[in-house]
C-alpha atoms as a PDB file:
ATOM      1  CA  UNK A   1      12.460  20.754  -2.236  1.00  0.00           C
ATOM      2  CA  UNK A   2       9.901  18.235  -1.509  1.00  0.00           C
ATOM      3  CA  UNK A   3       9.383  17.048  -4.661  1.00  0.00           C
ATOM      4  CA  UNK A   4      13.415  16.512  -4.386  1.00  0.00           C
ATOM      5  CA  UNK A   5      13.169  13.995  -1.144  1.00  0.00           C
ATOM      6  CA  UNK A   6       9.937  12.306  -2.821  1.00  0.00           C
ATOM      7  CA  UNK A   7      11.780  11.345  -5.601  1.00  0.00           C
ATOM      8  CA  UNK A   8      15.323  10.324  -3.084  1.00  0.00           C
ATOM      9  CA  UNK A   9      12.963   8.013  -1.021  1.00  0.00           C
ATOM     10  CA  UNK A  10      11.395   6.664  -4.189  1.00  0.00           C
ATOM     11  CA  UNK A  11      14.816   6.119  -5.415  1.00  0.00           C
ATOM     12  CA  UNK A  12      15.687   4.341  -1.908  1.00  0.00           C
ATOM     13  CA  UNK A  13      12.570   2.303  -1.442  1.00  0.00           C
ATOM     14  CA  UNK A  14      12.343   0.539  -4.988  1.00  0.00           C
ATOM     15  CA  UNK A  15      15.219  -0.843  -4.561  1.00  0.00           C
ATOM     16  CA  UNK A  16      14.491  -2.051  -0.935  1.00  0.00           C
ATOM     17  CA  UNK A  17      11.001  -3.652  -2.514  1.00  0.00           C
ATOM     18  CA  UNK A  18      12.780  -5.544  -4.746  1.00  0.00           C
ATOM     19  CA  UNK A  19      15.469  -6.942  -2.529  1.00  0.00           C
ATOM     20  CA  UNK A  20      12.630  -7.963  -0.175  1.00  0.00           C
ATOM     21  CA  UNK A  21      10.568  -9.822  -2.944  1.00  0.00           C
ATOM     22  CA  UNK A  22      13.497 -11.573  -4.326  1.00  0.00           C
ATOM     23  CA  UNK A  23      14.259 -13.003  -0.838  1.00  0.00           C
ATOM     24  CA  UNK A  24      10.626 -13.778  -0.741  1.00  0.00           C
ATOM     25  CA  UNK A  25      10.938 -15.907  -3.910  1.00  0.00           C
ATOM     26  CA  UNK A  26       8.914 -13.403  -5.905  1.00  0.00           C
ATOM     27  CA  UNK A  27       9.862 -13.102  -9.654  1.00  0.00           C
ATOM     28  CA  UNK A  28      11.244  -9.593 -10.852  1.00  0.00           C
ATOM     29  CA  UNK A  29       8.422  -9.532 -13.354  1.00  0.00           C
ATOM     30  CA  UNK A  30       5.662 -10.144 -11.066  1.00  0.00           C
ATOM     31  CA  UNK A  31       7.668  -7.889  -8.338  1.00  0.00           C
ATOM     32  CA  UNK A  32       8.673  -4.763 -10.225  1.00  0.00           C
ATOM     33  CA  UNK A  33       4.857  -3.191 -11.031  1.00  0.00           C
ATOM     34  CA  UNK A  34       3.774  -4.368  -7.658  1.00  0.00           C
ATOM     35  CA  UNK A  35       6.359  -1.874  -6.519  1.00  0.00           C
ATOM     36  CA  UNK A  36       6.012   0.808  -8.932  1.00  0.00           C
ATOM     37  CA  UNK A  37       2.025   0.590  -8.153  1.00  0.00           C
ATOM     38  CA  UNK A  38       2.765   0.361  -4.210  1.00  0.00           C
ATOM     39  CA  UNK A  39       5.192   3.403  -4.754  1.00  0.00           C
ATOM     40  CA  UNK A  40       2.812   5.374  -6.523  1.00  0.00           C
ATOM     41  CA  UNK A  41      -0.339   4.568  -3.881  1.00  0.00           C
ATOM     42  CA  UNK A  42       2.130   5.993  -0.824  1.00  0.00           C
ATOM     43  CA  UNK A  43       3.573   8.770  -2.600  1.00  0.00           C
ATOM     44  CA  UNK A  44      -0.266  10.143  -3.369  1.00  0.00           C
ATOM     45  CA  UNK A  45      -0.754  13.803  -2.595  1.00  0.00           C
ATOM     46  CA  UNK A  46      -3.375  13.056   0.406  1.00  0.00           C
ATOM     47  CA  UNK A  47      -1.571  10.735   2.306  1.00  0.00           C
ATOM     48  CA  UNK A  48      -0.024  12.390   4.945  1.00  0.00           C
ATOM     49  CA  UNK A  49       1.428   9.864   7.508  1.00  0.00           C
ATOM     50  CA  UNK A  50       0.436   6.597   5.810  1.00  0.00           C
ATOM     51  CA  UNK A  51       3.435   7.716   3.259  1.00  0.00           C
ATOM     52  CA  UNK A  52       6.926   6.345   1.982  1.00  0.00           C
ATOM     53  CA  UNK A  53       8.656   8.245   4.731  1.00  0.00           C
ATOM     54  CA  UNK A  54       6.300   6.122   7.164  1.00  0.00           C
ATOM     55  CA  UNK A  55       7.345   2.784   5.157  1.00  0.00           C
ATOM     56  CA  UNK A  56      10.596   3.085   5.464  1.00  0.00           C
ATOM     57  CA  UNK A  57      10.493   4.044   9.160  1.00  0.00           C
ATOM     58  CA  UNK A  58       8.512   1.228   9.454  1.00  0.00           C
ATOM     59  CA  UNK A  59      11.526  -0.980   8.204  1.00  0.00           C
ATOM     60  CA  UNK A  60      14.152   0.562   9.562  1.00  0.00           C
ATOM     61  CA  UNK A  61      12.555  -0.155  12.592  1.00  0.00           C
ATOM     62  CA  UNK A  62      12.345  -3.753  11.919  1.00  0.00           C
ATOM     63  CA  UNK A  63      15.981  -3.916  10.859  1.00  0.00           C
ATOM     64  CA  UNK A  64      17.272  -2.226  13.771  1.00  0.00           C
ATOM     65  CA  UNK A  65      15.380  -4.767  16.136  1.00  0.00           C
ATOM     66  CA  UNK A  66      17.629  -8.172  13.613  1.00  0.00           C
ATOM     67  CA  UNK A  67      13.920  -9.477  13.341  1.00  0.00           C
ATOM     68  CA  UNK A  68      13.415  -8.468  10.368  1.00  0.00           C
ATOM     69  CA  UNK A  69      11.950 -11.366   7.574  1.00  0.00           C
ATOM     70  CA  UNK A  70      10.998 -10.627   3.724  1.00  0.00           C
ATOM     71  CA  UNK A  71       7.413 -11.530   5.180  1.00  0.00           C
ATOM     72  CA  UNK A  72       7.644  -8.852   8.014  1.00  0.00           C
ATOM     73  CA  UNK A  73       9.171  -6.698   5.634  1.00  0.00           C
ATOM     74  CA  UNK A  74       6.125  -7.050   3.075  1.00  0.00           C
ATOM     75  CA  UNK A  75       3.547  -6.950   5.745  1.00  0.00           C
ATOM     76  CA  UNK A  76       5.014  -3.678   6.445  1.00  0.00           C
ATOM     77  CA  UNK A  77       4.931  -2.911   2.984  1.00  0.00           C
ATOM     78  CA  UNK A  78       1.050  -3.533   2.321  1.00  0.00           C
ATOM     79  CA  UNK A  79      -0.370  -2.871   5.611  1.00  0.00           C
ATOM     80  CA  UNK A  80      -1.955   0.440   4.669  1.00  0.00           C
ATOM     81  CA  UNK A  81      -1.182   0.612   0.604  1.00  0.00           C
ATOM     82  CA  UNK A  82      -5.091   0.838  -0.097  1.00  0.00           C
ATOM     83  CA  UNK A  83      -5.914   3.941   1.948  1.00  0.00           C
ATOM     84  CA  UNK A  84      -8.979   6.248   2.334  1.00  0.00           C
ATOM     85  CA  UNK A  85      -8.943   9.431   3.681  1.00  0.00           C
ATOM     86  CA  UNK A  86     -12.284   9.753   4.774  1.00  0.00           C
ATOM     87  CA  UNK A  87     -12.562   6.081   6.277  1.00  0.00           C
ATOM     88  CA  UNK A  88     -13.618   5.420   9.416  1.00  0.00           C
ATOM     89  CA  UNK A  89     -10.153   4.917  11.010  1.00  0.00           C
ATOM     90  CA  UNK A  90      -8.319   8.013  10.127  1.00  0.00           C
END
């Protein structure tokens, strides 16, 4: 069951990524493994609220507010994509 919705919000959020980048000017090429690698970091086993279910609450928050700019939206994006679990802040 989990592994189900992990693979629906990696479905969903790819997708988003990409639309963001290309309204950022960001090639496809340089854009699609920057996603797949951002996907994989979030989806890791030990994150537990630093996760693709926190990215994309994240920007649905920004789109519900009609702020929302590709920059916002990749801020959101990489504002926690290198994480470590036994860091100071966590």
């Amino acid at each position: 069951m989990v592994e189900n919705r992990l693979k629906t919000r990696r479905a969903m959020t790819l997708p988003r990524f990409m639309e963001t980048c290309t309204r950022a000017g960001i090639p496809k090429k340089e854009a699609a493994p920057m996603g797949a690698d951002l996907l994989e970091r979030y989806a890791a086993p030990e994150r537990y609220y630093h996760n693709l279910a926190h990215i994309g609450k994240m920007l649905d928050g920004l789109e519900a507010t009609g702020a929302g700019t590709p920059e916002r939206e990749l801020a959101i994006w990489f504002h926690d994509c290198v994480y470590e679990p036994m860091g100071k802040g966590e």
